[in-house]
Every structure is written in C-alpha cells, then in structure tokens.
Protein backbone atom coordinates (compact mmCIF):
# COMPACT_ATOMS: atom_id res chain seq x y z
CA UNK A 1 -16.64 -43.08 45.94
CA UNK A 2 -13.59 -41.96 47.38
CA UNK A 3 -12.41 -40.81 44.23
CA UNK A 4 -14.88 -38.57 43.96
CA UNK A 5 -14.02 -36.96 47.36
CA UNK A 6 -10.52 -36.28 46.12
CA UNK A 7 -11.65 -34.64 43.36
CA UNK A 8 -14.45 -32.03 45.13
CA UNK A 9 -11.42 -31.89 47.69
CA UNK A 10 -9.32 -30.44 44.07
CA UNK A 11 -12.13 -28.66 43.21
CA UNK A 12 -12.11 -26.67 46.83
CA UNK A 13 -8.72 -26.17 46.98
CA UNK A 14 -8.27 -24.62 43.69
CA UNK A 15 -11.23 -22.43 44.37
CA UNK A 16 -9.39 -21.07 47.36
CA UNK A 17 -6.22 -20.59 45.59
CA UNK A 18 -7.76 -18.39 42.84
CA UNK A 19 -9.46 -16.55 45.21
CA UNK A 20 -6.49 -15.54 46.98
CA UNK A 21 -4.99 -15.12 43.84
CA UNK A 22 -7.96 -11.80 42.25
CA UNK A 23 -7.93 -10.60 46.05
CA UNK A 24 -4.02 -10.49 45.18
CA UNK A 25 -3.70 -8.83 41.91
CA UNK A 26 -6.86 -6.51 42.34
CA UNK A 27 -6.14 -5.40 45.57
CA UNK A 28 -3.24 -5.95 47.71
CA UNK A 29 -1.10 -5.30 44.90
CA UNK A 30 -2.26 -1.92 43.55
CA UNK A 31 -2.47 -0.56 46.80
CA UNK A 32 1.18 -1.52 47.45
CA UNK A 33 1.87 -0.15 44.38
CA UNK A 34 0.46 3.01 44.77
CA UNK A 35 2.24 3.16 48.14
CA UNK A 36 5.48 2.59 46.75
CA UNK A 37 4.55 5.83 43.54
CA UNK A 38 3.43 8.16 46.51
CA UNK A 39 7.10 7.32 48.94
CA UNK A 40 9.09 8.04 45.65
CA UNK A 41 7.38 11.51 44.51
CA UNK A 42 7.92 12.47 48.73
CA UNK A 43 11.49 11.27 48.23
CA UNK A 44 12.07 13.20 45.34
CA UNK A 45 10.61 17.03 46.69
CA UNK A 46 13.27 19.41 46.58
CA UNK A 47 13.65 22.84 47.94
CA UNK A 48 11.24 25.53 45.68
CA UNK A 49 8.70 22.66 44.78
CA UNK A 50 4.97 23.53 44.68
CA UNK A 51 2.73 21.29 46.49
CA UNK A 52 -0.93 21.29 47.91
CA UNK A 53 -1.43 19.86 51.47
CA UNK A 54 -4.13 16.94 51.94
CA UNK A 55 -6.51 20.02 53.58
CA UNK A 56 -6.09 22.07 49.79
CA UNK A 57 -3.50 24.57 51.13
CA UNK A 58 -0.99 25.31 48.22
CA UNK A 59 2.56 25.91 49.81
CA UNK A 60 6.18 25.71 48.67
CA UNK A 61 8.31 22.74 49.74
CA UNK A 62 11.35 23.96 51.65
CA UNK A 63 12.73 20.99 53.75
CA UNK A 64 12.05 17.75 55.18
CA UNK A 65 13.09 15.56 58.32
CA UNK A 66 12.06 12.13 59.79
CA UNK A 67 8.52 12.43 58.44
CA UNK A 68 7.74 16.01 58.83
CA UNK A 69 8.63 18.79 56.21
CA UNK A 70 8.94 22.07 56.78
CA UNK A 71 6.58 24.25 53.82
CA UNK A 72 5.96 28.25 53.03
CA UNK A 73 2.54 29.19 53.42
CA UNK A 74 3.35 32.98 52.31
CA UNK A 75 6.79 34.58 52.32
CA UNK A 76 8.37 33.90 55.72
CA UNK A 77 5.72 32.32 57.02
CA UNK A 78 6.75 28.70 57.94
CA UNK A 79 4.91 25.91 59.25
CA UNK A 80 5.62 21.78 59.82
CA UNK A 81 3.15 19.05 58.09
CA UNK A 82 3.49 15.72 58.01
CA UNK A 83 5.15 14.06 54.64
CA UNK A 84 2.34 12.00 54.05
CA UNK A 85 0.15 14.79 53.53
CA UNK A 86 1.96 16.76 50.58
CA UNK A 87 0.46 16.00 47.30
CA UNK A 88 1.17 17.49 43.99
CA UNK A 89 -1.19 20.60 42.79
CA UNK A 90 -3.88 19.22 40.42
CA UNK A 91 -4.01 20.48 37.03
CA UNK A 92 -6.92 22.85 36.19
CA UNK A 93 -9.23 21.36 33.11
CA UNK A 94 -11.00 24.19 31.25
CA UNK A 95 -14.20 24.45 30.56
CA UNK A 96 -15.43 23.38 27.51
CA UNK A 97 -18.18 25.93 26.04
C-alpha cells in the first residue's frame, strides 16, 4: 500500500512540474522575450528616425533621455512622449483586386 502512495505522490509532483514548465515556455518566456526585442529597437532610435506613437501619431525621432524622448510632430514643433510608447510605422498591404 504504501508503495502505491509514493507513486500517486510521483505522479503529482511531476504533474506540477510540467505544468510550471508550458506556463514557462508559452508564456513567461515570450513575453520576456518580446520585452527584451521592444528595449533593443528603443535603444537603437537615432536622430531622423520615423516612428508612430502608441495613439497613431507619426513623428520623427529627435532625442531621448531617462525614459522620455523628445519627437517632431511638424517642423519645429516639438513635444516629449514616453519611450515606451514609440513604435515603428506599420507597413501598408495593398489591396488585392
């Protein structure tokens, strides 16, 4: 009988540990991931780049400090965003007729 215990005891126990293990690879992990891709494209904007904020505005990347960049909305106009929300500009798919 108490061999039997052991084994459901096993049986639990690896249940547990693959569990952690698909919460692991098909979610913690491409999350962290994909946080890692979106710190290196911020870290790699340079002065001229053209970006689209996270509310669809398309501006030009002129300069960034401590989490906030500085971006051209039209010539000389200049406003602050955060870092986080700068994403690249979509491309355009055409239409197929």
């Amino acid at each position: 009988m108490v061999l039997l215990d052991i084994a459901n005891g096993w049986k639990t126990a690896i249940m547990i540990v693959a569990m952690i293990a698909v919460f692991y690879l098909f979610l913690i992990k491409p999350q962290s991931d994909k946080a890692k891709k979106e710190a290196a494209y911020r870290d790699s904007l340079k002065n001229g780049d053209r970006l689209m904020t996270a509310g669809g505005i398309h501006v030009t990347f002129v300069s960034a400090d401590r989490g906030m960049a500085t971006v051209e909305v039209a010539p000389g106009t200049r406003i602050k965003v955060q870092t986080t929300t700068l994403q690249p500009i979509p491309e355009r798919k055409e239409k197929k007729q």
